[in-house]
N, C-alpha and C. Protein backbone atom coordinates (compact mmCIF):
# COMPACT_ATOMS: atom_id res chain seq x y z
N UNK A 1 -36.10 142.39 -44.05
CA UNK A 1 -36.70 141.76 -45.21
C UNK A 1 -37.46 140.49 -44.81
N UNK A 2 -36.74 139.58 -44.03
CA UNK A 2 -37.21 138.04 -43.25
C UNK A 2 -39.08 139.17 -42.83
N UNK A 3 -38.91 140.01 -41.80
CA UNK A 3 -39.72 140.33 -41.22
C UNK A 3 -41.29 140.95 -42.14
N UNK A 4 -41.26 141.44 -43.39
CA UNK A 4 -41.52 141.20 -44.94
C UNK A 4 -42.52 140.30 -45.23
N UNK A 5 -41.46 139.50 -45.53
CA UNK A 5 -42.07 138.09 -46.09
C UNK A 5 -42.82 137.01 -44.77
N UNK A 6 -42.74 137.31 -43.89
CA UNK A 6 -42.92 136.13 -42.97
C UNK A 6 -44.81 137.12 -42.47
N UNK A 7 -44.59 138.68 -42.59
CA UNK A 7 -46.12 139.20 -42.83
C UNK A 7 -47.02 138.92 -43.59
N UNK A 8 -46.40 138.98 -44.97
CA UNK A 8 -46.95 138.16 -45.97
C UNK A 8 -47.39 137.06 -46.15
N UNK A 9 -46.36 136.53 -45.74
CA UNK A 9 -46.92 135.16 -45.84
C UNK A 9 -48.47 134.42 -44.77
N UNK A 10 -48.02 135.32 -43.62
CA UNK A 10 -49.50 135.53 -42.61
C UNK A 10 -50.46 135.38 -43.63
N UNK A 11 -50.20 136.95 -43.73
CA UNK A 11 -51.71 138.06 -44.69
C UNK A 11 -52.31 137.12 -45.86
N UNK A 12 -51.43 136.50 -46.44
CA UNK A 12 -51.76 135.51 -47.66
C UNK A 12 -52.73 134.43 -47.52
N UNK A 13 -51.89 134.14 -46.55
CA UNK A 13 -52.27 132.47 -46.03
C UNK A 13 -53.88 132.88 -45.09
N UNK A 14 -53.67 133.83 -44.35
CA UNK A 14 -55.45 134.01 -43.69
C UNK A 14 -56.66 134.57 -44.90
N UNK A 15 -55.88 135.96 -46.04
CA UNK A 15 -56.68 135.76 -46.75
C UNK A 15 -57.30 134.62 -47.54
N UNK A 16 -56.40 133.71 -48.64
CA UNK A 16 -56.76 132.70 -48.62
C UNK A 16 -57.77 131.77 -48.04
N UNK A 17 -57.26 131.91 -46.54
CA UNK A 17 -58.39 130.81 -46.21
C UNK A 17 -59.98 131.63 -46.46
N UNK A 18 -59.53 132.85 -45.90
CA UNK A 18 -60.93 133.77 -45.57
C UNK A 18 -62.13 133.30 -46.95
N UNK A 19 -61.18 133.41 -48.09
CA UNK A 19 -61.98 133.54 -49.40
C UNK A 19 -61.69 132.11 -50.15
N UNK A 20 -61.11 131.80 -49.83
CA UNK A 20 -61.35 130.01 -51.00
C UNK A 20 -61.10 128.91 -50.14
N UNK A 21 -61.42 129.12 -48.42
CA UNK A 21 -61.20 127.81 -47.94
C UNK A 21 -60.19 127.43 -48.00
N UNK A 22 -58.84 127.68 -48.58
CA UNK A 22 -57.69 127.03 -48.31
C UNK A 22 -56.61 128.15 -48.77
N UNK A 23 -55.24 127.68 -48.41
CA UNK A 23 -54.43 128.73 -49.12
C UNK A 23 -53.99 128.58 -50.92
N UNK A 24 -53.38 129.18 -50.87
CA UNK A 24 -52.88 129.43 -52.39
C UNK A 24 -51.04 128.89 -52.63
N UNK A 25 -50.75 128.14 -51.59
CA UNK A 25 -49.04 127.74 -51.46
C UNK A 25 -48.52 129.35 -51.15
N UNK A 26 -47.15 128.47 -50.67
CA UNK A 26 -46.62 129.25 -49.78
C UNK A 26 -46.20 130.68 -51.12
N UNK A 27 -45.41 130.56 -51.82
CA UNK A 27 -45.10 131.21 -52.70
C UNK A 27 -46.09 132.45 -53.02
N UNK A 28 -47.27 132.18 -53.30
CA UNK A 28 -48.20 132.85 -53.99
C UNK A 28 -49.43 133.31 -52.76
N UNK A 29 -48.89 132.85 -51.55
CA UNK A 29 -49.09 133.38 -49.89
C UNK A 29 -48.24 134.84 -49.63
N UNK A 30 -46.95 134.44 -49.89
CA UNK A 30 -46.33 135.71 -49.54
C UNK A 30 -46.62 136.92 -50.77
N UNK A 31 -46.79 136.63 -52.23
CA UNK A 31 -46.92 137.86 -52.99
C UNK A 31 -48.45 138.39 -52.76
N UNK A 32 -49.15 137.47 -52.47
CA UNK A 32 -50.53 137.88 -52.12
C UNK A 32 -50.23 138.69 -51.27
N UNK A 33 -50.15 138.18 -50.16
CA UNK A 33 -49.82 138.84 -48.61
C UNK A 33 -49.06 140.35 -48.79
N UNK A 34 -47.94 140.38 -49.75
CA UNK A 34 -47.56 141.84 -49.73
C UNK A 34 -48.01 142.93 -50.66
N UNK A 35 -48.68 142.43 -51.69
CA UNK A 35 -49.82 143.38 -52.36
C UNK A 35 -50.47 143.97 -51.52
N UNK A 36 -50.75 142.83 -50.88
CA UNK A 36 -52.21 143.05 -49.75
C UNK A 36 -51.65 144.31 -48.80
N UNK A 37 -50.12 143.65 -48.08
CA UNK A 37 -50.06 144.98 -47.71
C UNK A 37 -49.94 146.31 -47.84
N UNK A 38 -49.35 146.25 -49.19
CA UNK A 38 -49.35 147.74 -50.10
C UNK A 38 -51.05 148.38 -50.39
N UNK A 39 -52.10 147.33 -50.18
CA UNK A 39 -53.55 147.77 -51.09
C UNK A 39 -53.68 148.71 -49.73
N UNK A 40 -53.43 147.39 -48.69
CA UNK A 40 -54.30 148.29 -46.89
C UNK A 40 -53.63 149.12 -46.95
N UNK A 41 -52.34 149.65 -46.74
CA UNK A 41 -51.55 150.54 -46.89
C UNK A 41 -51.88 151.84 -47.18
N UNK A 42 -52.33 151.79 -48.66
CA UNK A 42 -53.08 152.81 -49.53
C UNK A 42 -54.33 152.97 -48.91
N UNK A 43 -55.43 152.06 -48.98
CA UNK A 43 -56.79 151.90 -49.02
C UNK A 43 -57.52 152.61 -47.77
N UNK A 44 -56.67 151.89 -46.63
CA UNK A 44 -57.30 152.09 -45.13
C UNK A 44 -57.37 153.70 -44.90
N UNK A 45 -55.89 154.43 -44.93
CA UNK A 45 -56.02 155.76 -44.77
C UNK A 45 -57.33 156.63 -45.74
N UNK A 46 -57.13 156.17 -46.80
CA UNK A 46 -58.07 156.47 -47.99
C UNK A 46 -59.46 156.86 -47.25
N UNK A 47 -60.12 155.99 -46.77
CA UNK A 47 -61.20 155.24 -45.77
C UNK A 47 -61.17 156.30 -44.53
N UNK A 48 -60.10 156.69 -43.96
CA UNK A 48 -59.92 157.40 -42.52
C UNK A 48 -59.75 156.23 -41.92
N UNK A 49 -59.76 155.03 -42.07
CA UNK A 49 -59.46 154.23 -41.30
C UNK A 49 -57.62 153.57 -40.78
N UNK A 50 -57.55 154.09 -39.38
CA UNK A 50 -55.74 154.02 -38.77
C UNK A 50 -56.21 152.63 -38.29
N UNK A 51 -55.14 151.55 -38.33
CA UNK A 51 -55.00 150.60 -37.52
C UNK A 51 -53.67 150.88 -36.87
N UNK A 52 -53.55 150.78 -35.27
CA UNK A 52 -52.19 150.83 -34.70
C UNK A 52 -51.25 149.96 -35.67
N UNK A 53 -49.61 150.54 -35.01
CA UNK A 53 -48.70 150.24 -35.70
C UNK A 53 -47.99 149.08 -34.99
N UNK A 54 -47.22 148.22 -35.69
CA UNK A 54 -46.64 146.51 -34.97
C UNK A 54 -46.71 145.60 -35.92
N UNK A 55 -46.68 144.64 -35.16
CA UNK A 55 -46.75 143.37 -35.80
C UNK A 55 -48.47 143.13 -36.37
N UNK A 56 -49.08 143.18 -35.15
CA UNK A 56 -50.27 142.94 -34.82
C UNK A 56 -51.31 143.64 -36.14
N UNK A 57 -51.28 145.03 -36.11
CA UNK A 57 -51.03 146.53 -36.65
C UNK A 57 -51.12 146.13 -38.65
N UNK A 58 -49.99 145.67 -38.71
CA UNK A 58 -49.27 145.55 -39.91
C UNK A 58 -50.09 144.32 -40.66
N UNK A 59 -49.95 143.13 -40.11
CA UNK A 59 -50.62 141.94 -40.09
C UNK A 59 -52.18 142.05 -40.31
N UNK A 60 -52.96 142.97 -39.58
CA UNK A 60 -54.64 143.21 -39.63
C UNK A 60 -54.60 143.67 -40.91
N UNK A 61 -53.78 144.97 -40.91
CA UNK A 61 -54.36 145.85 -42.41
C UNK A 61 -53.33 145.18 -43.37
N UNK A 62 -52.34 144.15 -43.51
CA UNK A 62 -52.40 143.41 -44.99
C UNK A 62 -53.24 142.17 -45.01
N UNK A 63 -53.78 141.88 -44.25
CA UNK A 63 -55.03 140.63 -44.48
C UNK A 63 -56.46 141.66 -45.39
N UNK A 64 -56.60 142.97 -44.87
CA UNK A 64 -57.72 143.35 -45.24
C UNK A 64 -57.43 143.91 -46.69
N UNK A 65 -56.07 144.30 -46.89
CA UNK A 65 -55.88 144.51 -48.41
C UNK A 65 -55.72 143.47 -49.25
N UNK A 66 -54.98 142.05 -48.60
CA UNK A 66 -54.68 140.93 -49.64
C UNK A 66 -56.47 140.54 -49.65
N UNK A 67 -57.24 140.64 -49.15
CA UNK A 67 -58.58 140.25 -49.30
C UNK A 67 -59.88 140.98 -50.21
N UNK A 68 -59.49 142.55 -50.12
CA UNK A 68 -59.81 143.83 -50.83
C UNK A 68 -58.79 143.16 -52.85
N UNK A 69 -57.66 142.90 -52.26
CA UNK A 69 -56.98 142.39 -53.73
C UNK A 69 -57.60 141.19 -54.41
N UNK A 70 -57.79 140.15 -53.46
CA UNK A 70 -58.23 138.72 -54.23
C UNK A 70 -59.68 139.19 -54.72
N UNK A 71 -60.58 139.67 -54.04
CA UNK A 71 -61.99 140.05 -54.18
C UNK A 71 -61.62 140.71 -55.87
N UNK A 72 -61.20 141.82 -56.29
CA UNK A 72 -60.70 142.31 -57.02
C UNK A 72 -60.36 141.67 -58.55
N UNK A 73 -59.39 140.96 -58.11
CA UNK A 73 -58.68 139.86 -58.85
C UNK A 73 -59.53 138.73 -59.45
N UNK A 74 -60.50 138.01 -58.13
CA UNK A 74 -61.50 137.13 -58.61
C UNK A 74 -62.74 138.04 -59.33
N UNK A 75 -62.92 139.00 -59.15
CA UNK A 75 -64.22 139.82 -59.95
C UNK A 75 -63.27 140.25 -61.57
N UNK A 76 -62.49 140.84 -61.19
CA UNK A 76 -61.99 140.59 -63.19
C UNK A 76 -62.09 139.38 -63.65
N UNK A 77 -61.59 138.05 -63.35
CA UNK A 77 -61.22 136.62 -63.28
C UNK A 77 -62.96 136.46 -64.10
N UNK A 78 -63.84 136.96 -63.20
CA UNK A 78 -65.17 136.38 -63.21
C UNK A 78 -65.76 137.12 -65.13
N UNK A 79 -65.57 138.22 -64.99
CA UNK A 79 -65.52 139.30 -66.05
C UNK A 79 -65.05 138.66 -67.24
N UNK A 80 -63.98 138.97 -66.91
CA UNK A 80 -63.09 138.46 -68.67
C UNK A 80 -63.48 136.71 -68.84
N UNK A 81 -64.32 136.03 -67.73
CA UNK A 81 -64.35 134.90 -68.04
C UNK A 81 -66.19 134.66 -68.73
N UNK A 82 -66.79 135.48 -68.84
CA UNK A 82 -68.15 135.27 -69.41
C UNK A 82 -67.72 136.35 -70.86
């Protein structure tokens, strides 16, 4: 579970920076981060796209889903806000 959350919290914290310049706190790092890994999870195979399996592995494809999620998240955000 430690091993979980401490991915997440990666995936969160790099998406974050990737897309708003900073993170989002630690808290809302790790739920980002494990959406994210559930989106890559889904998404990548979807795609045909395999990333090896690990740390390394695990870590790439939930940064590219918590980032595929915020993108997402900020385009409804943007929507329901005009």
């Amino acid at each position: 579970m430690l091993y979980v959350l401490l991915i997440g919290l990666a995936a969160g914290a790099i998406a974050g920076l990737i897309l708003r310049g900073k993170g989002y706190g630690c808290l809302l790092n790790i739920v980002i981060g494990i959406i994210g890994a559930y989106v890559g999870n889904w998404l990548l195979p979807e795609l045909g796209i395999y990333i090896r399996h690990g740390i390394i592995g695990t870590l790439v494809t939930s940064v590219i889903g918590a980032i595929v999620f915020l993108f997402v998240v900020n385009l409804l955000k943007k929507i329901l806000e005009s």
